[in-house]
C-alpha atoms as a PDB file:
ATOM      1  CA  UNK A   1     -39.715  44.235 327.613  1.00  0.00           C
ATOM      2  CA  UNK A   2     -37.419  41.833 328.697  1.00  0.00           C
ATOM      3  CA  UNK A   3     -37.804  38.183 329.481  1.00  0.00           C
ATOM      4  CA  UNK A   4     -35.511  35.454 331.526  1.00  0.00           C
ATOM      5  CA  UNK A   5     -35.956  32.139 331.731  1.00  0.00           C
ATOM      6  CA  UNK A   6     -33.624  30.332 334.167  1.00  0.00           C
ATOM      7  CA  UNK A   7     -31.981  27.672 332.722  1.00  0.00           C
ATOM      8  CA  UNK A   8     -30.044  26.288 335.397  1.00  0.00           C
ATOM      9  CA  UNK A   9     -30.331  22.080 336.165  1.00  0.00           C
ATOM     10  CA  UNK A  10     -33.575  22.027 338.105  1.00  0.00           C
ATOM     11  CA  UNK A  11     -35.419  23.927 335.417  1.00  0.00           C
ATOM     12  CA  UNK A  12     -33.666  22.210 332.527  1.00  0.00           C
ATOM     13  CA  UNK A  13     -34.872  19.381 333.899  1.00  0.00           C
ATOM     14  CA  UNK A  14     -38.712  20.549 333.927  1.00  0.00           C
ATOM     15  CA  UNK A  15     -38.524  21.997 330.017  1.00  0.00           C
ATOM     16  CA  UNK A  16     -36.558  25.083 330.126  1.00  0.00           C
ATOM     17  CA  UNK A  17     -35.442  24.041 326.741  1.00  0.00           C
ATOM     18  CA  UNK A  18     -38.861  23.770 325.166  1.00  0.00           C
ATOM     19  CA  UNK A  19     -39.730  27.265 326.948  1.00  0.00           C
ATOM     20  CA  UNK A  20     -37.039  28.578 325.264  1.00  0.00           C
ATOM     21  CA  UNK A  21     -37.611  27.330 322.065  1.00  0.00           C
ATOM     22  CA  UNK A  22     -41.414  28.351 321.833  1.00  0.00           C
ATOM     23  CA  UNK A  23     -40.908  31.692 323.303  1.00  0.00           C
ATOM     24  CA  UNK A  24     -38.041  32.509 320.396  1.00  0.00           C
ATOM     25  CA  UNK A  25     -41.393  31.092 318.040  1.00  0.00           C
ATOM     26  CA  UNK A  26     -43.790  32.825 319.432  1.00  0.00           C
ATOM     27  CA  UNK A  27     -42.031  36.605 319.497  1.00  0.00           C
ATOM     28  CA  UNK A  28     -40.898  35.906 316.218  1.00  0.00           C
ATOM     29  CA  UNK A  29     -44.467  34.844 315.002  1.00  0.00           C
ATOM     30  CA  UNK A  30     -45.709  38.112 316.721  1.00  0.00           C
ATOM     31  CA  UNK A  31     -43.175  40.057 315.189  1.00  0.00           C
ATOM     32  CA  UNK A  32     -41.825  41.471 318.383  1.00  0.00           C
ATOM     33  CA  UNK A  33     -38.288  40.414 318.222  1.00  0.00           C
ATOM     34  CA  UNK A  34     -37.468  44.215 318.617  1.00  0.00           C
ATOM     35  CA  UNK A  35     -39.896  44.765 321.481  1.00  0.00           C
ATOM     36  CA  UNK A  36     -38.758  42.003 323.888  1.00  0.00           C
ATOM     37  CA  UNK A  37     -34.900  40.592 324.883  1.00  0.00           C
ATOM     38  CA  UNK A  38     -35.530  36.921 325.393  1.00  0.00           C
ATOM     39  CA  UNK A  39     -32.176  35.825 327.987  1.00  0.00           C
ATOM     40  CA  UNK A  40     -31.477  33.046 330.238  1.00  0.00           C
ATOM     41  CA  UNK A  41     -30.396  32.829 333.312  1.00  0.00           C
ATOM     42  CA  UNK A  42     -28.821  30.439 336.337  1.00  0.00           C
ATOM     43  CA  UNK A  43     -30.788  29.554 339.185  1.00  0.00           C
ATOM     44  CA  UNK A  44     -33.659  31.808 340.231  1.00  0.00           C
ATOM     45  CA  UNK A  45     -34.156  29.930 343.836  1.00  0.00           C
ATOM     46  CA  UNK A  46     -37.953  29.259 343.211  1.00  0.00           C
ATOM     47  CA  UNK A  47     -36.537  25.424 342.217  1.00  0.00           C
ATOM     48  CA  UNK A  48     -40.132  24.290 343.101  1.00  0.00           C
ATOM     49  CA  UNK A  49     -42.131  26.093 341.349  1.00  0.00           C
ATOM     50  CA  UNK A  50     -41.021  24.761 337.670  1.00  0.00           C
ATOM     51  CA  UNK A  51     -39.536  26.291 334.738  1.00  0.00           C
ATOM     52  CA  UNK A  52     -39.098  29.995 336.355  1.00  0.00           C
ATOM     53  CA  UNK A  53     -39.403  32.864 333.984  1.00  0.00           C
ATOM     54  CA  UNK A  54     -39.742  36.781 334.925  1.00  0.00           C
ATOM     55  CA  UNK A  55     -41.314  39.351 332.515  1.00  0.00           C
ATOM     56  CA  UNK A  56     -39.507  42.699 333.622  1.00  0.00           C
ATOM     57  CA  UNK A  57     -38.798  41.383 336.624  1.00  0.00           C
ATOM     58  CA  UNK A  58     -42.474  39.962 337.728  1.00  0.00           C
ATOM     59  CA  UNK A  59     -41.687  36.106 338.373  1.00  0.00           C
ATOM     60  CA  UNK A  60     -43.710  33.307 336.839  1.00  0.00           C
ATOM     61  CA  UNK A  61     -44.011  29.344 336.621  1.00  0.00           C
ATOM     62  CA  UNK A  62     -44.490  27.960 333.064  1.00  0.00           C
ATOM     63  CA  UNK A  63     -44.373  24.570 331.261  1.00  0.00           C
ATOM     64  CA  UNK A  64     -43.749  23.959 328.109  1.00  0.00           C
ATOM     65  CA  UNK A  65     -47.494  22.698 328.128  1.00  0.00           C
ATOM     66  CA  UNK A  66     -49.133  26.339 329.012  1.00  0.00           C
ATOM     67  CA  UNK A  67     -46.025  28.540 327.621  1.00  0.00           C
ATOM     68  CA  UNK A  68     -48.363  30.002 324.675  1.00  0.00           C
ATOM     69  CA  UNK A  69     -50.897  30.457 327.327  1.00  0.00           C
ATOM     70  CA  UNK A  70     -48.396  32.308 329.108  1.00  0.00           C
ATOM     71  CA  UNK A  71     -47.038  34.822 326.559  1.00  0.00           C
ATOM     72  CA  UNK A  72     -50.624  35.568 325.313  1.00  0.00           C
ATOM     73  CA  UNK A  73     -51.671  36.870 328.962  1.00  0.00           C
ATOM     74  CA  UNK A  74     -48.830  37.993 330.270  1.00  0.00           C
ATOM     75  CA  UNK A  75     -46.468  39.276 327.272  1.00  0.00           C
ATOM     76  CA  UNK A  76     -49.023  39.740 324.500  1.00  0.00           C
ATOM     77  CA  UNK A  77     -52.006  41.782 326.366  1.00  0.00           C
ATOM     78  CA  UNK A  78     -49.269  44.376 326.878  1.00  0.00           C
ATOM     79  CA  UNK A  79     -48.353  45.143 323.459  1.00  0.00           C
ATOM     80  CA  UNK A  80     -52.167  45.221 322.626  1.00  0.00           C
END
């Protein structure tokens, strides 16, 4: 599986960071780090919608207030 997280200014901006961060904690803590390439990117163009993540390809907004959330329904339930 592989997951981006832009990291260009606009999503910086919004917590891209903090993403980041607690997506490296959370595959580690799920001991998936050789299931799923965590990588940034620049600019996805969906500036709006906040911190703008894809999950083999399928786009998603996240926070760093509902990126747990996230990874347990949308990156967990498929290793399950």
């Amino acid at each position: 599986m592989k997951i981006t997280v832009c990291i260009g200014s606009s999503c910086h901006i919004k917590g891209s960071r903090q993403v980041v961060s607690e997506l490296q904690s959370l595959i580690a803590n799920n001991n998936l780090k050789d299931e799923i390439e965590l990588g940034g990117t620049f600019c996805m163009g969906k500036c709006q919608s906040g911190v703008c993540v894809t999950v083999d390809d399928e786009f998603h907004s996240v926070t760093p207030e509902n990126v747990k959330d996230f990874f347990e329904k949308e990156v967990l339930v498929k290793f399950k």
